[in-house]
N, C-alpha and C. Protein backbone atom coordinates (compact mmCIF):
# COMPACT_ATOMS: atom_id res chain seq x y z
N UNK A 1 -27.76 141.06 181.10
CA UNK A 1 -28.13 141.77 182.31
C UNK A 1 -27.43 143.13 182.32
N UNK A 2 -28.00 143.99 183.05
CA UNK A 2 -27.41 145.25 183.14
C UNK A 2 -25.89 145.41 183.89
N UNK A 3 -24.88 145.99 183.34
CA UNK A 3 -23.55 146.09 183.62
C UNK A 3 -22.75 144.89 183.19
N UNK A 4 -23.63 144.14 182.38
CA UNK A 4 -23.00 143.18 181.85
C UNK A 4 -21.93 143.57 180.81
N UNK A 5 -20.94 142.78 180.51
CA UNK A 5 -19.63 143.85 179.48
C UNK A 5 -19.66 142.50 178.11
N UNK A 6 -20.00 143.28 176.55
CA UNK A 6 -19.94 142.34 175.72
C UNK A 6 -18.91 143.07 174.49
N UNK A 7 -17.68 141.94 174.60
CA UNK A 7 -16.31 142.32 173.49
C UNK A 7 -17.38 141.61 172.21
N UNK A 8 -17.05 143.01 171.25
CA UNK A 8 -17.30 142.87 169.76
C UNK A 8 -16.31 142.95 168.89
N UNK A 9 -16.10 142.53 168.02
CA UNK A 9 -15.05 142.34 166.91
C UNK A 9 -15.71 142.94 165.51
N UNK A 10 -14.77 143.72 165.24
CA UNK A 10 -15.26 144.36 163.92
C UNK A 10 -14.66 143.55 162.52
N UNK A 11 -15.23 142.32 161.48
CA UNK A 11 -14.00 141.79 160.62
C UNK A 11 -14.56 142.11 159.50
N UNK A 12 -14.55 143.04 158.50
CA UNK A 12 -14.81 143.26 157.58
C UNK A 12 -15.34 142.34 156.74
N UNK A 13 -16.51 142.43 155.61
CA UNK A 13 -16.47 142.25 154.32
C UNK A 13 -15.42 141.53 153.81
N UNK A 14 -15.11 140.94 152.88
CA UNK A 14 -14.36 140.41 152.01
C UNK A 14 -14.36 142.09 150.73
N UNK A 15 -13.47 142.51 150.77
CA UNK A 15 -13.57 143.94 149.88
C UNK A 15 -13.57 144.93 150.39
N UNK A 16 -13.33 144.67 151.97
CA UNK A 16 -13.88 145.93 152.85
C UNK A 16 -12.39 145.99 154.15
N UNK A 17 -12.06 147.30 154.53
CA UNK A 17 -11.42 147.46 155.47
C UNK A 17 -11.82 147.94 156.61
N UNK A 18 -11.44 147.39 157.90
CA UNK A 18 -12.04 148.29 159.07
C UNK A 18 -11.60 149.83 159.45
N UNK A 19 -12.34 150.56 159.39
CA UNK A 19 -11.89 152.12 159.72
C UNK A 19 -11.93 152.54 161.16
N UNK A 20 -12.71 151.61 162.08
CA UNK A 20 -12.53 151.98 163.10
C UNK A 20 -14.48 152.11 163.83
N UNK A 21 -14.41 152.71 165.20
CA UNK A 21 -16.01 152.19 165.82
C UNK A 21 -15.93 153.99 165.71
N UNK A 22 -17.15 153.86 165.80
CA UNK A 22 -18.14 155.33 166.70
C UNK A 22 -17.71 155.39 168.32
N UNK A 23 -17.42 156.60 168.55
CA UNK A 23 -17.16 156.05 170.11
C UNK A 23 -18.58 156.71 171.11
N UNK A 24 -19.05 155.60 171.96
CA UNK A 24 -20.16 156.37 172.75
C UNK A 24 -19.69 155.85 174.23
N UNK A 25 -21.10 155.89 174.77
CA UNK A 25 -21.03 155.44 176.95
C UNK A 25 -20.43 153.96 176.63
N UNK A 26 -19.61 154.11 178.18
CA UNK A 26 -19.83 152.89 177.94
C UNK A 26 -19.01 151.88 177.27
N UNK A 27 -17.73 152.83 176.63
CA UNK A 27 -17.37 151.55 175.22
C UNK A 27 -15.77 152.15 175.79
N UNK A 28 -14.95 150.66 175.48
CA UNK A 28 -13.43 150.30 175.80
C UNK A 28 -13.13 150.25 174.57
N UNK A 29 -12.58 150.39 173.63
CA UNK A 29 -12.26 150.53 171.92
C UNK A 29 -10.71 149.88 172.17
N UNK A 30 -10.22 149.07 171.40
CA UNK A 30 -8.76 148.76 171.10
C UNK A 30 -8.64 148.28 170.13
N UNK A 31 -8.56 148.94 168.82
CA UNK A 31 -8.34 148.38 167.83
C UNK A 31 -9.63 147.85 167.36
N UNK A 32 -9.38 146.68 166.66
CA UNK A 32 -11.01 145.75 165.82
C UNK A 32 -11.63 145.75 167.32
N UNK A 33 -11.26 145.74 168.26
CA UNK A 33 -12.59 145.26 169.95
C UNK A 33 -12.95 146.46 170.05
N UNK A 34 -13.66 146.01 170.97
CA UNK A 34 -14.68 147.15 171.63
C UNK A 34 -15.50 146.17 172.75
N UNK A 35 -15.26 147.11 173.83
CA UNK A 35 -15.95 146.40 175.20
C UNK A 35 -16.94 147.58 175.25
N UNK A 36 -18.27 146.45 175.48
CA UNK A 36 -19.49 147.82 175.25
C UNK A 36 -19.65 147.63 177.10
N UNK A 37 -19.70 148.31 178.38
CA UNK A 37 -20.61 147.78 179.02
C UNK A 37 -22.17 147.96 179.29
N UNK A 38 -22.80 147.12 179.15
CA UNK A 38 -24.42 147.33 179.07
C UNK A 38 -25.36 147.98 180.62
N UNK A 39 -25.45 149.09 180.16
CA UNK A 39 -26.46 149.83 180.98
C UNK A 39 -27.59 150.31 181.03
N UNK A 40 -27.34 150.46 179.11
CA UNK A 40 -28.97 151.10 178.91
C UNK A 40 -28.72 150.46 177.24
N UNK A 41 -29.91 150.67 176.70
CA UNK A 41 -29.75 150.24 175.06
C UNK A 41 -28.49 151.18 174.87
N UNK A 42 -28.11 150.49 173.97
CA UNK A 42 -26.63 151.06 173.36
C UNK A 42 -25.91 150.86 171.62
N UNK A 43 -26.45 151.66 170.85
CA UNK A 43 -26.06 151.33 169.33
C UNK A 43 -24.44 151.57 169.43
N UNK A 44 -23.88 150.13 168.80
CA UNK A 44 -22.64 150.31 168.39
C UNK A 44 -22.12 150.42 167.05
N UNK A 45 -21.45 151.24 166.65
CA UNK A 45 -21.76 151.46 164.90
C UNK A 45 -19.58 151.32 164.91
N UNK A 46 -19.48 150.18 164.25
CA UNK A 46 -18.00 150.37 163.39
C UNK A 46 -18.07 150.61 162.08
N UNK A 47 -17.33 151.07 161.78
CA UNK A 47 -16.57 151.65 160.11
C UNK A 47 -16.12 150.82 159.30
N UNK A 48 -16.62 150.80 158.16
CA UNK A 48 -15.88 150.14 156.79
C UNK A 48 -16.17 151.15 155.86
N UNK A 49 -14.93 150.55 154.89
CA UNK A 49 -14.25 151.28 153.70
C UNK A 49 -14.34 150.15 152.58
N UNK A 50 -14.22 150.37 151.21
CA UNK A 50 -13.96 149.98 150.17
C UNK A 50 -12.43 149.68 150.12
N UNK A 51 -12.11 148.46 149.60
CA UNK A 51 -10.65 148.51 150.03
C UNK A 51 -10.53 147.38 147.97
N UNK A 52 -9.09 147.32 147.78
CA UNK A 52 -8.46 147.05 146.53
C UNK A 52 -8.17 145.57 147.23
N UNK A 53 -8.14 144.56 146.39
CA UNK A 53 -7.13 143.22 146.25
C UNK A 53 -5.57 143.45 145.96
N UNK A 54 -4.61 143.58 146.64
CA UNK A 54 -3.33 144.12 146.58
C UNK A 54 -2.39 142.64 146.66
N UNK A 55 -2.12 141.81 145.51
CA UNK A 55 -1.36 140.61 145.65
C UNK A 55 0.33 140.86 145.46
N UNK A 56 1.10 140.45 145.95
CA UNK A 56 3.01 140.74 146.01
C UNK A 56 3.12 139.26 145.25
N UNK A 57 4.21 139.76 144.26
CA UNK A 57 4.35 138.09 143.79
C UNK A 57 5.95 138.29 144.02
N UNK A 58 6.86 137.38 143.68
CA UNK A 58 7.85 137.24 143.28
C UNK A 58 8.60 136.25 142.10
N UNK A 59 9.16 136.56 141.36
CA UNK A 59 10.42 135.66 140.44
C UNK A 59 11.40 135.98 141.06
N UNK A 60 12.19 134.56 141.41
CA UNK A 60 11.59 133.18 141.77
C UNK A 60 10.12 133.42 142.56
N UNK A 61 9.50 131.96 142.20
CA UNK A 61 8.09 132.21 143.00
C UNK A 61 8.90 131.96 144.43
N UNK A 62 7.96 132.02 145.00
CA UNK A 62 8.05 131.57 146.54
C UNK A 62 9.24 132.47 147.64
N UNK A 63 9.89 133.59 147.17
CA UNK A 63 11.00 134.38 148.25
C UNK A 63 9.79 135.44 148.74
N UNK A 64 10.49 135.76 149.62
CA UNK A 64 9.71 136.70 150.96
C UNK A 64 9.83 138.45 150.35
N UNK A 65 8.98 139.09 151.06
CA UNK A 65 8.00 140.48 150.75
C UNK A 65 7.97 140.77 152.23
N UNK A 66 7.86 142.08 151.57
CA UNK A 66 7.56 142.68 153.01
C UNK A 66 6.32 143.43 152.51
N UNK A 67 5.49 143.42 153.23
CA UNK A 67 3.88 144.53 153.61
C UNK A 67 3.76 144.94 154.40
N UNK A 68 4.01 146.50 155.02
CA UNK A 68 3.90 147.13 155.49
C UNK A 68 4.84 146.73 156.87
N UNK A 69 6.02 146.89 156.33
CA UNK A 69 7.26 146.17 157.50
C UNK A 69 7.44 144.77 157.77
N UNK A 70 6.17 143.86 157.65
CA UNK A 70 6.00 142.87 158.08
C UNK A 70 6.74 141.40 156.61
N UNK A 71 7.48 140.56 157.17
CA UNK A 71 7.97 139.63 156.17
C UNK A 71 6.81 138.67 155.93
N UNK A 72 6.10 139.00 154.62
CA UNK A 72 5.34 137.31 154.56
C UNK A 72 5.99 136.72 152.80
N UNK A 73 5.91 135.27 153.17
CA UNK A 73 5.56 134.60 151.95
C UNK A 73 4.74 135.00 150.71
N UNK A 74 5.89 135.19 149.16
CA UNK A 74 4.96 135.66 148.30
C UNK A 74 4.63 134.31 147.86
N UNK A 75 3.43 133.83 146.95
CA UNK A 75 2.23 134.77 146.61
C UNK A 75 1.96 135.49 147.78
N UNK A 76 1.24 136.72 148.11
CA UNK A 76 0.48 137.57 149.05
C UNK A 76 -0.55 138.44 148.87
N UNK A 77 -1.73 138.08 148.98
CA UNK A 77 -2.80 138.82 149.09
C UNK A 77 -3.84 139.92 150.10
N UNK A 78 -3.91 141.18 150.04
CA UNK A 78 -4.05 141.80 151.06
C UNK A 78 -5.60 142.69 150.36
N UNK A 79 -6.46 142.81 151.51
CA UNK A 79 -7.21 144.02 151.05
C UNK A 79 -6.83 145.35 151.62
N UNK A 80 -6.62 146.57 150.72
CA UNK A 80 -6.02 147.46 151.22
C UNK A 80 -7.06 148.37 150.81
N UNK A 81 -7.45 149.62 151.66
CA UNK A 81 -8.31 150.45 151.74
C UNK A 81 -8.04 151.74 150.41
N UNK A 82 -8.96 152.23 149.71
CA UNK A 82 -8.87 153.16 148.90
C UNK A 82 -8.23 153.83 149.44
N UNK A 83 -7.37 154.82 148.66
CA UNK A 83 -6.83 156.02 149.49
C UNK A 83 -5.34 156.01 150.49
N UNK A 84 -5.69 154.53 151.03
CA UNK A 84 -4.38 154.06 151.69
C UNK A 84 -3.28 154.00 151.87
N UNK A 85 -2.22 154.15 152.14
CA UNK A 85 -0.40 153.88 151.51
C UNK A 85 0.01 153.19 152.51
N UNK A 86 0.86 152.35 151.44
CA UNK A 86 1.87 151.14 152.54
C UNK A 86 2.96 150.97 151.90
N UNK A 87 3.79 150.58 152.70
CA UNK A 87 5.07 150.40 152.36
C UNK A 87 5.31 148.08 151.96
N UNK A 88 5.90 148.68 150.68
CA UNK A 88 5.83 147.38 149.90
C UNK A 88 7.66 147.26 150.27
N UNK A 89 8.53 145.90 150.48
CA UNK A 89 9.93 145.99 150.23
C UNK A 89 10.15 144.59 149.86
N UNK A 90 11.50 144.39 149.33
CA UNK A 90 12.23 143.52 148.93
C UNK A 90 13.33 143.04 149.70
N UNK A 91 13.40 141.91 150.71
CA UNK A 91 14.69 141.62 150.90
C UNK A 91 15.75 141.39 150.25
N UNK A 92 16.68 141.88 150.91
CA UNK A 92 17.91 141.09 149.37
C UNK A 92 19.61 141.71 150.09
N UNK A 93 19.99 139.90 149.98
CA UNK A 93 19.79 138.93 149.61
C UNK A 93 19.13 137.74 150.31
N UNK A 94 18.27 136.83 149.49
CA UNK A 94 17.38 136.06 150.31
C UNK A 94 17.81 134.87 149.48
N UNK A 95 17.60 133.77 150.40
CA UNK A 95 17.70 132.34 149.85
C UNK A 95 16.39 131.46 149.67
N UNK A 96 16.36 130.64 148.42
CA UNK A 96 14.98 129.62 148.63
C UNK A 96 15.27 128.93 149.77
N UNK A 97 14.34 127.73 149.00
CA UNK A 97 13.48 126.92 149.84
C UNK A 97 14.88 125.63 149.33
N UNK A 98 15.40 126.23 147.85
CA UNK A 98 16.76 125.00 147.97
C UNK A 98 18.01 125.57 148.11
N UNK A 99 18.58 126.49 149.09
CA UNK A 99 19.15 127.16 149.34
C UNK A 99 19.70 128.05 148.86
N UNK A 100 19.57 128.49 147.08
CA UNK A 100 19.80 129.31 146.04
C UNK A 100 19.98 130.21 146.76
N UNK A 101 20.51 131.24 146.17
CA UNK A 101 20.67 132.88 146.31
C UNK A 101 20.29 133.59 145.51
N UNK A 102 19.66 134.94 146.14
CA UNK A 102 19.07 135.70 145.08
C UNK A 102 19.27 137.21 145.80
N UNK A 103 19.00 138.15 144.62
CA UNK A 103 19.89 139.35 144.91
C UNK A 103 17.70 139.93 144.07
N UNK A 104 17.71 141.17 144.43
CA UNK A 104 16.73 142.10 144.41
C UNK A 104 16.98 142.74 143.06
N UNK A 105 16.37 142.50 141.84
CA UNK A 105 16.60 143.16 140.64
C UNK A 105 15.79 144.45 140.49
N UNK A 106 14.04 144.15 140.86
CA UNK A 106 13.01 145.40 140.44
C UNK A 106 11.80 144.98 141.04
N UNK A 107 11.06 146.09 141.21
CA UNK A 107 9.35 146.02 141.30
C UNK A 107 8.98 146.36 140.37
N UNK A 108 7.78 145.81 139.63
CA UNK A 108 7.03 145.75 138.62
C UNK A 108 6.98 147.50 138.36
N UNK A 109 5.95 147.80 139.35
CA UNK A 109 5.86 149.34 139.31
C UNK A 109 7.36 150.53 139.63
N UNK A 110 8.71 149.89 138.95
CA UNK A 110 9.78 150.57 139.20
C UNK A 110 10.41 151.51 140.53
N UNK A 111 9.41 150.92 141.31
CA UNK A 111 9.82 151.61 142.66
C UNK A 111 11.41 151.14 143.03
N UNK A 112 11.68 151.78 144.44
CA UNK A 112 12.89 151.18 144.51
C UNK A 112 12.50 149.53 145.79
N UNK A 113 13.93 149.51 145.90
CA UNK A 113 13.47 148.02 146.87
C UNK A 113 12.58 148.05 147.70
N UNK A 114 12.33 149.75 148.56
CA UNK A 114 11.45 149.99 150.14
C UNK A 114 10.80 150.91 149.54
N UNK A 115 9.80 151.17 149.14
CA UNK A 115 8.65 152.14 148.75
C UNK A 115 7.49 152.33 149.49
N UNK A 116 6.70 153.24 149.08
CA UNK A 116 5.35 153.73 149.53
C UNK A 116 4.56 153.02 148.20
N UNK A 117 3.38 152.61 148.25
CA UNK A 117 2.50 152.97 147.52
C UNK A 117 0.73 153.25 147.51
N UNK A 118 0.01 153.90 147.02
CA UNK A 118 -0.81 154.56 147.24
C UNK A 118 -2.02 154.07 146.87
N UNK A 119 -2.77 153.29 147.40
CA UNK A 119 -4.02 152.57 146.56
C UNK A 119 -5.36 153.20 146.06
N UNK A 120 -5.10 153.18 144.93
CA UNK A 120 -6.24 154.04 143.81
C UNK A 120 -7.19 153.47 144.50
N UNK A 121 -8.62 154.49 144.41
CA UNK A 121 -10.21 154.15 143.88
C UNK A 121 -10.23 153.30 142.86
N UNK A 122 -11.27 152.64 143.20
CA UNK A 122 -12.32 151.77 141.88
C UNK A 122 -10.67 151.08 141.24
N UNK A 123 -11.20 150.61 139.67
CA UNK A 123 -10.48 149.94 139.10
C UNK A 123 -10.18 148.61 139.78
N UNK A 124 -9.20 147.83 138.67
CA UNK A 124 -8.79 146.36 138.90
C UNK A 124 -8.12 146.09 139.90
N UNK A 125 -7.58 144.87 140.21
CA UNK A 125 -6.93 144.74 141.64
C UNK A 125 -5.53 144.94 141.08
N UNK A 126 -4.30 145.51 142.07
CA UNK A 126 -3.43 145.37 142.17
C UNK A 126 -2.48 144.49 142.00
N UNK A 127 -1.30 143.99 141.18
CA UNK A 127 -0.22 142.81 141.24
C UNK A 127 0.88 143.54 140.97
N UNK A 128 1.98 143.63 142.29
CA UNK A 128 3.12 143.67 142.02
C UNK A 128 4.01 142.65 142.14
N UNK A 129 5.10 142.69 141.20
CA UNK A 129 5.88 141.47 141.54
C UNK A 129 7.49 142.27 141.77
N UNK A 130 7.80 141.69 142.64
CA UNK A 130 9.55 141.35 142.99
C UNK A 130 10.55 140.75 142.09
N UNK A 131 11.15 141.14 141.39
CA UNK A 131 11.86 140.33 140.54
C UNK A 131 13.00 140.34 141.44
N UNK A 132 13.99 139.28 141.62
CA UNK A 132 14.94 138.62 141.92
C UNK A 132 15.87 137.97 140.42
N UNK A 133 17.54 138.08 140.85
CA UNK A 133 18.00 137.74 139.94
C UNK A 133 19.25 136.48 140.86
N UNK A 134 19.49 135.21 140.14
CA UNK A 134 20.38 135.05 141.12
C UNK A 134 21.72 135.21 141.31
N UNK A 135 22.12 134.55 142.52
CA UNK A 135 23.44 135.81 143.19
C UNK A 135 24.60 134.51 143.43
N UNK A 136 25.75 135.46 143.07
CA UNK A 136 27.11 134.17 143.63
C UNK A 136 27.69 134.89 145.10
N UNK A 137 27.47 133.68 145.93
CA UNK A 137 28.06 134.04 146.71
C UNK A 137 29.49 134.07 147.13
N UNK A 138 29.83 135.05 147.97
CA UNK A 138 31.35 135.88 147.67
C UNK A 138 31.97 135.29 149.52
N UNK A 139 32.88 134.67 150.22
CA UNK A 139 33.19 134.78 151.69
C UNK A 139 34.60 135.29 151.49
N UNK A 140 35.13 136.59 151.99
CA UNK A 140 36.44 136.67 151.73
C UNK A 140 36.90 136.43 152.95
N UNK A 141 38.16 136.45 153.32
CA UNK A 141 38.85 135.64 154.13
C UNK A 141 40.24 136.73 154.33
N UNK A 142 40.48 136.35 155.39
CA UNK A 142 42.38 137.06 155.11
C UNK A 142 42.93 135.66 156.34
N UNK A 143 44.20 135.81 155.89
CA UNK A 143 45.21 135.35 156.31
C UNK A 143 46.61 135.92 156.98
N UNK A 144 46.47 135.94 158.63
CA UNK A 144 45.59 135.33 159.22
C UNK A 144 44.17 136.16 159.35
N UNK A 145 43.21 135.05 159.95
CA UNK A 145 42.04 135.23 160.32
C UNK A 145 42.10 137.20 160.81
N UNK A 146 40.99 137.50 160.78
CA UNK A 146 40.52 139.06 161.53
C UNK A 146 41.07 140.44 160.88
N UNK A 147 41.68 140.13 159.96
CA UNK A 147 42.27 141.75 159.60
C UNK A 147 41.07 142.58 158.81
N UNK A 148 41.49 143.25 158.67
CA UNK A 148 40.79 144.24 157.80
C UNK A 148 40.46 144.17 156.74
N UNK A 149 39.29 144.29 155.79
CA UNK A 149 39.32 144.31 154.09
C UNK A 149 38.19 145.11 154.45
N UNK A 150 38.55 146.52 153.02
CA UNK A 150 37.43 147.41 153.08
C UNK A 150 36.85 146.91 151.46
N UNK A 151 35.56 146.58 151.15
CA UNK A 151 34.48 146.35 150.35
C UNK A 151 33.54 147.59 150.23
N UNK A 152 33.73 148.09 148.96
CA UNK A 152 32.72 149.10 148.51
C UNK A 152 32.92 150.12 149.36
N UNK A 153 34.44 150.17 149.93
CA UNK A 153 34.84 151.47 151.01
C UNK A 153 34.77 151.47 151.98
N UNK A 154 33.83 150.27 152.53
CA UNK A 154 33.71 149.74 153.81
C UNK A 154 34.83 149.08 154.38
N UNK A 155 35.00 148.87 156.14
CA UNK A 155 36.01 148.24 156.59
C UNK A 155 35.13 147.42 158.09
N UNK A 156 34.15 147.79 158.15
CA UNK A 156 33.31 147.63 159.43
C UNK A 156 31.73 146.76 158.99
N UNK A 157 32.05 145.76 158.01
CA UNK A 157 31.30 144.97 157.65
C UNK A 157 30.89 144.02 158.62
N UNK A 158 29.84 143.41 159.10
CA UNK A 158 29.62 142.22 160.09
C UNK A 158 30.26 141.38 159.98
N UNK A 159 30.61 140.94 158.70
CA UNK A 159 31.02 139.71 158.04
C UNK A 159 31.43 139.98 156.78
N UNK A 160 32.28 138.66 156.45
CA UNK A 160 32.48 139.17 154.67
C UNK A 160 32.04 138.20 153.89
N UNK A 161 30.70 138.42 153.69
CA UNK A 161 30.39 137.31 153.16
C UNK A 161 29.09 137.69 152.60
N UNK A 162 28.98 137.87 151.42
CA UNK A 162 28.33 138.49 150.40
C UNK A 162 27.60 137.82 149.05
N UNK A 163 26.18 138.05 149.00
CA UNK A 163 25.41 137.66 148.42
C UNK A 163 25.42 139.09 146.84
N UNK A 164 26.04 138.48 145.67
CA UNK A 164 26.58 140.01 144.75
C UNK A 164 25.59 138.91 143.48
N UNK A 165 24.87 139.71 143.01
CA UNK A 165 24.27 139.70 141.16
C UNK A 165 25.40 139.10 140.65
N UNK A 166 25.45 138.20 139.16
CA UNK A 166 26.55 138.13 138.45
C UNK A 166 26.42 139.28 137.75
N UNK A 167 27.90 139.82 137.93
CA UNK A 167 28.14 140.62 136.60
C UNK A 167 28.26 141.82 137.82
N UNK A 168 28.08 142.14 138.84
CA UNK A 168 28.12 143.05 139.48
C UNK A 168 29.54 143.32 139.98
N UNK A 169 29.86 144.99 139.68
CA UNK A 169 31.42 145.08 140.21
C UNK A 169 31.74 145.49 141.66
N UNK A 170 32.56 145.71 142.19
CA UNK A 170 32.78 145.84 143.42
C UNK A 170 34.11 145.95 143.86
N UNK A 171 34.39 146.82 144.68
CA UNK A 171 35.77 147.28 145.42
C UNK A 171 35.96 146.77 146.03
N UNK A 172 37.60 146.24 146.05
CA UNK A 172 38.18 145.14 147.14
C UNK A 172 39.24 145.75 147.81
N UNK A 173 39.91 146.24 148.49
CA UNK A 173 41.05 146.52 149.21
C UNK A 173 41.50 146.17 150.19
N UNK A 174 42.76 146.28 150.34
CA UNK A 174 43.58 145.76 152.08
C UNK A 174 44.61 146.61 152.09
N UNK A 175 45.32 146.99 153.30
CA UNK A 175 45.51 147.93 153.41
C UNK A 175 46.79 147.24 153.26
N UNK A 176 47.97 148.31 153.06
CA UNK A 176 49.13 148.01 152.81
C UNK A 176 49.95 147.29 154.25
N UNK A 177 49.29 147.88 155.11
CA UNK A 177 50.28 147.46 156.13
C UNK A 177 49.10 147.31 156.99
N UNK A 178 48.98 146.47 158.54
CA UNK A 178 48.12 147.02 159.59
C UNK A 178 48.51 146.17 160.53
N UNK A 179 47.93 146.57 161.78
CA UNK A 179 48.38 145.75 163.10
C UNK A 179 47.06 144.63 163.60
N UNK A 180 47.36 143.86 163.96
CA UNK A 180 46.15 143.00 164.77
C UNK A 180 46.10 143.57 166.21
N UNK A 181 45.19 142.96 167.15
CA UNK A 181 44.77 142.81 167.91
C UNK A 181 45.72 142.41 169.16
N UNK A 182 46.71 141.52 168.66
CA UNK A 182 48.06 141.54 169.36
C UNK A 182 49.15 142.10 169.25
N UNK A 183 49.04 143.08 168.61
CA UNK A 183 50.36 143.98 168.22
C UNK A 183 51.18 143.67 166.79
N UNK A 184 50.54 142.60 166.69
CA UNK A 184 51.59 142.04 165.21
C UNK A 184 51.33 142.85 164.04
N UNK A 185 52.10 142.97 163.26
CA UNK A 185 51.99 143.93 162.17
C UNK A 185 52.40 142.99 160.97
N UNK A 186 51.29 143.42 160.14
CA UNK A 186 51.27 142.58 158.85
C UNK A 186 51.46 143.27 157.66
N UNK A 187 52.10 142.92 156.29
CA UNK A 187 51.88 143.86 155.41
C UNK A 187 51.45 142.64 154.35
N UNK A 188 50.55 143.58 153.30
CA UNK A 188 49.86 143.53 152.01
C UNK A 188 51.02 142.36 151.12
């Protein structure tokens, strides 16, 4: 009926990305919707693109990826639009599924851990993988509890408790002397 209001959803193709609607009378647009309200005939025309198969793997299988900010589970498969750029990352350090540790070694395509990348025209689909290496974990401690230890120059760490590559070096210090929180003064 006339003034009647009908939400459309734009979901692409399998191969295809949404680019977005035509805007005319009549139309509420948010994203994939569109509220047409009906007054008179009304062509609604949305946008698609050619888009790439873009899969994230990781070694170990199964640790987490980020696509485009967002954390999912690798394997991960995305269609991403020709022309496109997104940001691919690596957490690290991340633990399995059997509580292992793992530290961020490389992306296939040598990016660094948080990158851009740019999805070609035409050609094969995309596979990057995450390599992960695993990690010993490090909790340092002082005695007593709360003082200070600066790590890698740091002294304002959350915690000390550190997920490090084997074989990886690292700066440890304490300071020769310092005070707590109650006035007590401790030395090295």
């Amino acid at each position: 009926s006339a003034g009647s209001a009908v939400k459309l959803a734009a979901v692409p193709a399998d191969g295809y990305v949404f680019d977005g609607w035509d805007q005319g009378d009549n139309q509420s647009i948010q994203g994939f919707y569109n509220v047409v309200t009906l007054k008179t005939p009304s062509v609604v025309r949305p946008h698609f693109s050619p888009a790439k198969k873009v899969t994230l793997l990781t070694v170990p299988p199964g640790l987490g990826v980020y696509a485009d900010r967002a954390l999912v589970p690798a394997p991960a498969t995305f269609d991403w639009g020709f022309g496109s750029t997104h940001v691919v990352g690596a957490p690290s350090p991340q633990s399995d599924k059997q509580g292992a540790w793992w530290v961020f070694a490389g992306w296939s395509d040598n990016g660094a851990a948080n990158h851009t990348i740019s999805v070609p025209a035409g050609g094969p689909t995309i596979t990057m993988t995450a390599t992960f290496v695993p990690a010993t974990v490090t909790d340092l401690k002082t005695n007593p509890q709360g003082l200070k230890v600066k790590v890698d120059g740091r002294d304002n760490w959350p915690n000390y408790y550190f997920a490090w590559a084997a074989g990886e070096v690292h700066q440890i210090e304490a300071p020769q002397q310092q005070i707590d929180d109650r006035g007590h003064v401790y030395n090295f």
